[in-house]
C-alpha atoms as a PDB file:
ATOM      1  CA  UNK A   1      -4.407  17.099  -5.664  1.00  0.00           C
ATOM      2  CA  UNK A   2      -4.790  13.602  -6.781  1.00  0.00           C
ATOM      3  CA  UNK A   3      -1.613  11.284  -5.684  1.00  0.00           C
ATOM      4  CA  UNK A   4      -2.922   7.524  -6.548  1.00  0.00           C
ATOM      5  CA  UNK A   5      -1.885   4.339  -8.082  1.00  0.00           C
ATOM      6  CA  UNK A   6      -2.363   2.125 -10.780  1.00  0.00           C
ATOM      7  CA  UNK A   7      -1.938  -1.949 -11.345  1.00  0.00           C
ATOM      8  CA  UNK A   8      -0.351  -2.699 -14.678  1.00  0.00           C
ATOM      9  CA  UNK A   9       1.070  -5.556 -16.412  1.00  0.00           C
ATOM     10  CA  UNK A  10       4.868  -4.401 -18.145  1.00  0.00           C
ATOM     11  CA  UNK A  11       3.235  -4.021 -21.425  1.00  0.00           C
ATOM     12  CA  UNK A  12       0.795  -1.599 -20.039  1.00  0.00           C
ATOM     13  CA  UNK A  13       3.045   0.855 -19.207  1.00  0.00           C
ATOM     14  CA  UNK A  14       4.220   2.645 -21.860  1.00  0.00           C
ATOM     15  CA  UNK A  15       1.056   2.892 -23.422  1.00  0.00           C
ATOM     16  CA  UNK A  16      -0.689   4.228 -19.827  1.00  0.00           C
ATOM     17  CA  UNK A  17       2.586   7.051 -19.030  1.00  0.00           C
ATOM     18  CA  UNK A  18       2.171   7.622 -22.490  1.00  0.00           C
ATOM     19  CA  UNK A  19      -2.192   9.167 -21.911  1.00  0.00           C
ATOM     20  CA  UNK A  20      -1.421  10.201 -18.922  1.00  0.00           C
ATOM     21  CA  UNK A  21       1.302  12.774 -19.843  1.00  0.00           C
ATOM     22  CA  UNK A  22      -0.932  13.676 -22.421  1.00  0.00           C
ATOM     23  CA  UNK A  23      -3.809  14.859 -19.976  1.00  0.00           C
ATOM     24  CA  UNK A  24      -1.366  16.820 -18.308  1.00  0.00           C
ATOM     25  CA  UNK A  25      -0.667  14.314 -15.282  1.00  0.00           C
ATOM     26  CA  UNK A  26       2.338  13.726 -13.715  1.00  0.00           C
ATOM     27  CA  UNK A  27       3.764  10.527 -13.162  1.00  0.00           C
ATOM     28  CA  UNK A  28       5.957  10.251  -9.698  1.00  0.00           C
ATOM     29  CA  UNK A  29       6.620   6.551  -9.444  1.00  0.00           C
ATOM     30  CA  UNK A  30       6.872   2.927 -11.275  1.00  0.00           C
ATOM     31  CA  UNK A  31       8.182   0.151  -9.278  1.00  0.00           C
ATOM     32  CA  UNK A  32       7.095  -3.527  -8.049  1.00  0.00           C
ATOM     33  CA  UNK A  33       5.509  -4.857  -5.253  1.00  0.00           C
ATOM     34  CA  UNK A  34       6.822  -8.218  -4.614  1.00  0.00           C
ATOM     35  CA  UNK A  35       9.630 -10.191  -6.365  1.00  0.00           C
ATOM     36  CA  UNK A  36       8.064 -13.347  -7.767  1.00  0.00           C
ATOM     37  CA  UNK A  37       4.459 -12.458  -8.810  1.00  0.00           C
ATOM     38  CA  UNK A  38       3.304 -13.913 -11.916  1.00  0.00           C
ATOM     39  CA  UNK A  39       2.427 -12.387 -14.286  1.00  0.00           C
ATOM     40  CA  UNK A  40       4.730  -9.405 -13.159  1.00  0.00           C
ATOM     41  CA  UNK A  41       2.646  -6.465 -12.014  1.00  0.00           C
ATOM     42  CA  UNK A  42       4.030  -2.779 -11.307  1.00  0.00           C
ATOM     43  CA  UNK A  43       2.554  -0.049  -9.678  1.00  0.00           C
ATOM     44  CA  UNK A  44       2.431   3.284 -11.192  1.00  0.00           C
ATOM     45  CA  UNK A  45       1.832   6.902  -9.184  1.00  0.00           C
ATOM     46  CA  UNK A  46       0.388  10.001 -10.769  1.00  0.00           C
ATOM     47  CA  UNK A  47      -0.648  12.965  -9.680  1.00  0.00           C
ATOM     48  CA  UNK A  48      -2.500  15.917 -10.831  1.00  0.00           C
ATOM     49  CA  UNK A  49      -4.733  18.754  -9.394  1.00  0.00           C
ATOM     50  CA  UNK A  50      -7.831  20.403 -10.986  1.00  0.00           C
ATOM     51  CA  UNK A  51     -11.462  19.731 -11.963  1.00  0.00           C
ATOM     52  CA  UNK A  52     -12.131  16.216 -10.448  1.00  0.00           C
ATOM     53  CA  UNK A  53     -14.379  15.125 -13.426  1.00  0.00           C
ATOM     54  CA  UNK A  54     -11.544  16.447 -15.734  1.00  0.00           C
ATOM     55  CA  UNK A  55      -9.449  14.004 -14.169  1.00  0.00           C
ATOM     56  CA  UNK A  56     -11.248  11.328 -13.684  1.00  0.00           C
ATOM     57  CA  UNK A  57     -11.850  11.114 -17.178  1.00  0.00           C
ATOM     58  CA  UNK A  58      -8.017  11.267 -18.039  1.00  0.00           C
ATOM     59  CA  UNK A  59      -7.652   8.751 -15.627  1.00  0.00           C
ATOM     60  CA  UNK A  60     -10.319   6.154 -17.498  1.00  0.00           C
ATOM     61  CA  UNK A  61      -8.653   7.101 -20.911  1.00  0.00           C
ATOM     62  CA  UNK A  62      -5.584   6.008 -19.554  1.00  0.00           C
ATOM     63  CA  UNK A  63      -6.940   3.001 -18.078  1.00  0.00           C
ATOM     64  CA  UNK A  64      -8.543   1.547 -21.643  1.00  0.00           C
ATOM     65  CA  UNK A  65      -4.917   1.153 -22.708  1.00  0.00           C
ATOM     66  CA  UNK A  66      -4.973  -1.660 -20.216  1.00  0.00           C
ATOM     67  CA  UNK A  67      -6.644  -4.942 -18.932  1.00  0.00           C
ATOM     68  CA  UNK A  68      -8.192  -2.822 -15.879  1.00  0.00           C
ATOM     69  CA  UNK A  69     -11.776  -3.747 -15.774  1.00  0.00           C
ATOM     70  CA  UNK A  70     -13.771  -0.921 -16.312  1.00  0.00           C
ATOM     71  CA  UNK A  71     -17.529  -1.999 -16.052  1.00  0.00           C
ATOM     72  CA  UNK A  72     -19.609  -1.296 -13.143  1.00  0.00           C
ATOM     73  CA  UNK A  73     -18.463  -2.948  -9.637  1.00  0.00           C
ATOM     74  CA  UNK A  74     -19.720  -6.058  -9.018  1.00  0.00           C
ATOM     75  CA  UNK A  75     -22.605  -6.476  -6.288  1.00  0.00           C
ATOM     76  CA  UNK A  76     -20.880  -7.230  -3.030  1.00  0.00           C
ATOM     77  CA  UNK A  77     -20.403 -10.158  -1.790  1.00  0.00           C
ATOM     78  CA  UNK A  78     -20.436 -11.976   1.511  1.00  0.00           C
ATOM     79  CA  UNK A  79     -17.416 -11.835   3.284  1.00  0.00           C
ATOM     80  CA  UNK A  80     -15.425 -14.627   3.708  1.00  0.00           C
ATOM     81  CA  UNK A  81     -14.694 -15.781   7.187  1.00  0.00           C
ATOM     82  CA  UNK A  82     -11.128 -14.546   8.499  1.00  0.00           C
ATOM     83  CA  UNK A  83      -9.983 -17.774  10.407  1.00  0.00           C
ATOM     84  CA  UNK A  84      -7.458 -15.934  12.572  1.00  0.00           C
ATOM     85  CA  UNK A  85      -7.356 -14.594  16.206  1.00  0.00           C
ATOM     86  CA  UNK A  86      -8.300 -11.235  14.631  1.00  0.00           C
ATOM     87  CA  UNK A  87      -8.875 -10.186  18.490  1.00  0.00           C
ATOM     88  CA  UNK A  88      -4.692 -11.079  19.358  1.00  0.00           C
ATOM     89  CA  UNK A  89      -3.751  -9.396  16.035  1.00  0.00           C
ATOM     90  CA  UNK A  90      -5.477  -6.345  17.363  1.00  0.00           C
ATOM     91  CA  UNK A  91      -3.568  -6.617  20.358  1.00  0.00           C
ATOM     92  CA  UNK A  92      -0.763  -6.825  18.948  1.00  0.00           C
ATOM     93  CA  UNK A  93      -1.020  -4.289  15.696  1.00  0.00           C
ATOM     94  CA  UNK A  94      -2.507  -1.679  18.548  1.00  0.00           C
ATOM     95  CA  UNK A  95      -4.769  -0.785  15.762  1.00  0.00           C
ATOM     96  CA  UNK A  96      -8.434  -2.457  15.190  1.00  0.00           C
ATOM     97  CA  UNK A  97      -8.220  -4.234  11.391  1.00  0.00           C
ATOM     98  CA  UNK A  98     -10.988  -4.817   8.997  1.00  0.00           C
ATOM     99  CA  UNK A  99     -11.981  -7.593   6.838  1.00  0.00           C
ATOM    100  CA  UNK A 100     -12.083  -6.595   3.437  1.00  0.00           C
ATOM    101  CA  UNK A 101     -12.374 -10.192   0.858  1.00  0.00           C
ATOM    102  CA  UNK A 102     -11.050 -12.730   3.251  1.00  0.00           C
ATOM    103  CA  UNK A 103      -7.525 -10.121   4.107  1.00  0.00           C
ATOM    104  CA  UNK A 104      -7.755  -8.766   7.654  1.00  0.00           C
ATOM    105  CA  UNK A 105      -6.368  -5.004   6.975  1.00  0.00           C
ATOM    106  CA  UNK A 106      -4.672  -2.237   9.134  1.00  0.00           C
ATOM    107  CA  UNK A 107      -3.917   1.254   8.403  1.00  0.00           C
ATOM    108  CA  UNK A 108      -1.592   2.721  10.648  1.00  0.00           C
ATOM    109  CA  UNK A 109      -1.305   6.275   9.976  1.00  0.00           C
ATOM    110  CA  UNK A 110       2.258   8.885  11.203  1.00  0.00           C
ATOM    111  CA  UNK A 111       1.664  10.842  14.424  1.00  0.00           C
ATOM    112  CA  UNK A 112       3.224  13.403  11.747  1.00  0.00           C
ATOM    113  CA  UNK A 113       1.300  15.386   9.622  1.00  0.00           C
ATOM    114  CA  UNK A 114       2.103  14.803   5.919  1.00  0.00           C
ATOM    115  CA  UNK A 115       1.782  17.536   3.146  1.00  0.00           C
ATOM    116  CA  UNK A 116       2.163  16.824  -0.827  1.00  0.00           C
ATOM    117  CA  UNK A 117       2.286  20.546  -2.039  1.00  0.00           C
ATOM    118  CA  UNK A 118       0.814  22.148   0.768  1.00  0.00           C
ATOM    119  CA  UNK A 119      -2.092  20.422   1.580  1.00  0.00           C
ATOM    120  CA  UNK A 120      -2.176  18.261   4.089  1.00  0.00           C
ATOM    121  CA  UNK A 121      -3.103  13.998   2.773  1.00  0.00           C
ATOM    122  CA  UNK A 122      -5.715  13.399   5.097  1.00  0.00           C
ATOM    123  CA  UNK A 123      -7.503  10.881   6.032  1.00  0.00           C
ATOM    124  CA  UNK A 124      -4.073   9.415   5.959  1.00  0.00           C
ATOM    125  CA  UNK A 125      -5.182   5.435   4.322  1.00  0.00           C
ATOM    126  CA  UNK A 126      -7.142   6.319   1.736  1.00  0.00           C
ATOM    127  CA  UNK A 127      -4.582   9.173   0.345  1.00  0.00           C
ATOM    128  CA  UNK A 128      -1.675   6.511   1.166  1.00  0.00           C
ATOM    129  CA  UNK A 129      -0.180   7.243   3.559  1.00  0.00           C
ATOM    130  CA  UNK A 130      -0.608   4.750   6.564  1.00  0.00           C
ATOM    131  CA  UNK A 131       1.477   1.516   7.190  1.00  0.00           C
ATOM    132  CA  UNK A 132      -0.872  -0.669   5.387  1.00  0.00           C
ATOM    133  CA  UNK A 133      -0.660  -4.741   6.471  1.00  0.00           C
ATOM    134  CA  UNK A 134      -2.679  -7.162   5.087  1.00  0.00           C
ATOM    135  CA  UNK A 135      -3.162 -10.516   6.635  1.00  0.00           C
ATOM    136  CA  UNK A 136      -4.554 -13.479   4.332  1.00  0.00           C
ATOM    137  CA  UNK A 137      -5.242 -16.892   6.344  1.00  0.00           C
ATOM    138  CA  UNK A 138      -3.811 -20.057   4.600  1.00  0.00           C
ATOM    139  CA  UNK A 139      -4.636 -22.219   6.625  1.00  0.00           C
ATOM    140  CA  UNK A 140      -3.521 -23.938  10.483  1.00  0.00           C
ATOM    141  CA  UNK A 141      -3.289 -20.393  12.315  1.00  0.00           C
ATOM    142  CA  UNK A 142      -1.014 -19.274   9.441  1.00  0.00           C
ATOM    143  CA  UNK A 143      -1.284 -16.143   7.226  1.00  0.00           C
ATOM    144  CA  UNK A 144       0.498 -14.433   4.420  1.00  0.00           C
ATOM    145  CA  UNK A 145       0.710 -11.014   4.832  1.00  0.00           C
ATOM    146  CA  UNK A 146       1.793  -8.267   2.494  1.00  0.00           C
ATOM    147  CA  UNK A 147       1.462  -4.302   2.606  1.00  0.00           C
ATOM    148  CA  UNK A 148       4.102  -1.423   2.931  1.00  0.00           C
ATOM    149  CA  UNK A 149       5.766   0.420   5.670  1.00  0.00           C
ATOM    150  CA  UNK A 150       5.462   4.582   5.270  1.00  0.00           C
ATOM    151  CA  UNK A 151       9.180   5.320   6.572  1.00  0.00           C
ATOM    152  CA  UNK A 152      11.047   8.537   7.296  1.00  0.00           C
ATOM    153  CA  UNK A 153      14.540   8.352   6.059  1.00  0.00           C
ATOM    154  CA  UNK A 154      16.179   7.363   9.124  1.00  0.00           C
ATOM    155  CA  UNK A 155      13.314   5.211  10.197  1.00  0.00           C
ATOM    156  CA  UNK A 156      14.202   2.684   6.834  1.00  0.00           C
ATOM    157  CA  UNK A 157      17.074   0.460   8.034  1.00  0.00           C
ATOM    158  CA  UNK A 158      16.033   0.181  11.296  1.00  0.00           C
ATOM    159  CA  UNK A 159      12.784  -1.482  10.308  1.00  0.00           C
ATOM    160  CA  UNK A 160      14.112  -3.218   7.182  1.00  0.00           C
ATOM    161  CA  UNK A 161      16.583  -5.411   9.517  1.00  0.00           C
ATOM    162  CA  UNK A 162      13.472  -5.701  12.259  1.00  0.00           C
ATOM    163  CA  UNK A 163      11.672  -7.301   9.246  1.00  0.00           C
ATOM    164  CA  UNK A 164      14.816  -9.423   8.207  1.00  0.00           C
ATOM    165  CA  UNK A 165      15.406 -10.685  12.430  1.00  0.00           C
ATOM    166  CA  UNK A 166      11.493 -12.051  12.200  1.00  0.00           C
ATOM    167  CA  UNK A 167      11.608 -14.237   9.183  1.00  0.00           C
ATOM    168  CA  UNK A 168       9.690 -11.264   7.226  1.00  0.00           C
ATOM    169  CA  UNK A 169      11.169 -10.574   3.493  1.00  0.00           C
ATOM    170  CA  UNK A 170      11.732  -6.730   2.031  1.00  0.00           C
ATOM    171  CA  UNK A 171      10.634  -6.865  -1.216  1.00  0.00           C
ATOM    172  CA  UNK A 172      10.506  -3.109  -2.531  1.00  0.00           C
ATOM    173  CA  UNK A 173      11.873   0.015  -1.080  1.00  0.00           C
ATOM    174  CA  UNK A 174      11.089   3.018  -3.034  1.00  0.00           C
ATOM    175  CA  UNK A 175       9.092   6.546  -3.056  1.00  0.00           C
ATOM    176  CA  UNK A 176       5.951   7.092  -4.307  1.00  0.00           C
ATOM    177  CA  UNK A 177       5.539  10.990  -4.389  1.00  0.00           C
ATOM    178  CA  UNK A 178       7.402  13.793  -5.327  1.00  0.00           C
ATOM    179  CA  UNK A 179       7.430  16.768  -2.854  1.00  0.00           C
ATOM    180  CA  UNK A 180       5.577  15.543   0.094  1.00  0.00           C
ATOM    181  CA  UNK A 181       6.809  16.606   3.231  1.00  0.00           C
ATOM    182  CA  UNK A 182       8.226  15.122   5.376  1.00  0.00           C
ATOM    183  CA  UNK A 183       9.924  12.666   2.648  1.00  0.00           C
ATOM    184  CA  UNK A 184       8.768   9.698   2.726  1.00  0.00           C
ATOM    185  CA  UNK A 185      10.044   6.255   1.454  1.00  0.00           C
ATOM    186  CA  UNK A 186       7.886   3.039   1.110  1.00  0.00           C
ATOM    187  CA  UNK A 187       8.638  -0.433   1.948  1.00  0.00           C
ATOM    188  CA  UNK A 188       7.251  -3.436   0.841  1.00  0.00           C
ATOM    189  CA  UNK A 189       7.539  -7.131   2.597  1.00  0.00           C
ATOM    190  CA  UNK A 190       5.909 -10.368   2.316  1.00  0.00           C
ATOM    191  CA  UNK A 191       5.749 -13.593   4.630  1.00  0.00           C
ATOM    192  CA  UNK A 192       3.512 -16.853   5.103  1.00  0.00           C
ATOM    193  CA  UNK A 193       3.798 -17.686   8.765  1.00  0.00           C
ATOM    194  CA  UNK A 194       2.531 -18.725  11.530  1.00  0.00           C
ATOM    195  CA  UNK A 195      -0.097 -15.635  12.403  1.00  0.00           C
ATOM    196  CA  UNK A 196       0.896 -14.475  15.561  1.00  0.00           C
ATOM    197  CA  UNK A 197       4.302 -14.690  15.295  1.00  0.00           C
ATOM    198  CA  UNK A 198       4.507 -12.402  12.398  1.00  0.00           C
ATOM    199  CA  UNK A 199       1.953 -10.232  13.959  1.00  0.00           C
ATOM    200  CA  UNK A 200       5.161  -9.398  16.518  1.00  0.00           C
ATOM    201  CA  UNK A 201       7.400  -9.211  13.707  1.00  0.00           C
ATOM    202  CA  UNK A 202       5.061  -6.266  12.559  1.00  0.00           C
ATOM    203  CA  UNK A 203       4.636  -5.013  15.645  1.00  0.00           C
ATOM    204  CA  UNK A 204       8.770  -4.539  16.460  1.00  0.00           C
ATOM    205  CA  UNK A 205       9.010  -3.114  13.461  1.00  0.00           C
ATOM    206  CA  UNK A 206       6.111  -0.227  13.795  1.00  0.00           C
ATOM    207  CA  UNK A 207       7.829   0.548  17.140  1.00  0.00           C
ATOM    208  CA  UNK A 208      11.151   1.595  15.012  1.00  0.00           C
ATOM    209  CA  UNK A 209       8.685   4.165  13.839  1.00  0.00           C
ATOM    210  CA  UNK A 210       6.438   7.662  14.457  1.00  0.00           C
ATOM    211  CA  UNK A 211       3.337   5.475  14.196  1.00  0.00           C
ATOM    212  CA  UNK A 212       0.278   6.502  15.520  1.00  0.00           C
ATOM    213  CA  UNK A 213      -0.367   2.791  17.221  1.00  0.00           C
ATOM    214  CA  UNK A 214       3.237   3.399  19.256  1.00  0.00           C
END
């Protein structure tokens, strides 16, 4: 089972969907991210199961339709300092971020279990299915932070107006796989704010849900 993503510019596509479906992959989303990115990027979703060299050679195929870079990764680099109270935001996430190219990230995972046909998507952030927040300094204790909520159906408005009542903006709302179980919808939101603060915001809103950091 391979449920993943892709970055693409608008042009990119058609001419991605159009490989992929030829190599026998399904496609089980396209939406945005965020509302005023430029240029526009969109986020596709595939999945597929079977020989994992099979696919990931379908996958690169796909991928030299597009401006993804496909040359070796680049060494790695030192990591930019995180000038935030990454020891607060801890406190207040209840989950222990990581730096990862100046972002401070969390993955918090369901307490549910969550199946895509049958298996079960563990380790729950790297498959895609943890609450993923990102928080970027920009400078004076403030940070913009981006990421997605992973919602149960009754969980969605509840969080999206927590979001709204803390200055923090829904930007997408959508699903990103076909059969998991149990269904589950992603949102999207986007701030630049004082740290802390939205650290709360984020932190009322994971308590409108089955998170494991509740």
């Amino acid at each position: 089972m391979l449920p993943t993503f892709r970055t693409l510019l608008e042009t990119e596509i058609n001419p991605v969907m159009a490989k992929l479906i030829a190599s026998g992959l399904e496609i089980t989303a396209i939406h945005n991210h965020l509302l005023r990115g430029s240029p526009a990027t969109f986020y596709m979703h595939i999945a597929g199961h079977g020989d994992a060299v099979q696919l990931a050679t379908a996958i690169k195929d796909a991928l030299s339709v597009s401006k993804t870079p496909l040359g070796p990764p680049a060494a790695p680099a030192q990591q930019p300092a995180i000038d935030l109270d990454t020891a607060q935001l801890d406190q207040i996430i209840g989950a222990k971020g990581n730096p990862n190219g100046g972002v401070y990230q969390f993955g918090v995972p369901r307490r549910d279990k969550v199946t895509e046909a049958g298996m079960t998507l563990a380790p729950a952030g790297p498959l895609g299915v943890a609450t993923a927040i990102g928080f970027q300094p920009t400078g004076n204790a403030k940070a913009a932070i981006t990421g997605d909520f992973v919602l149960a159906g009754e969980e969605v408005n509840p969080v999206l107006k927590t979001l709204r009542q803390n200055g923090i903006e829904v930007t997408a709302l959508h699903s990103h796989m076909l059969d998991e179980q149990p269904r589950l919808y992603f949102m999207h939101f986007w701030a630049n704010d004082d740290a802390i603060k939205l650290a709360k915001g984020i932190r009322a809103a994971l308590d409108k849900t089955a998170s494991a950091s509740n």
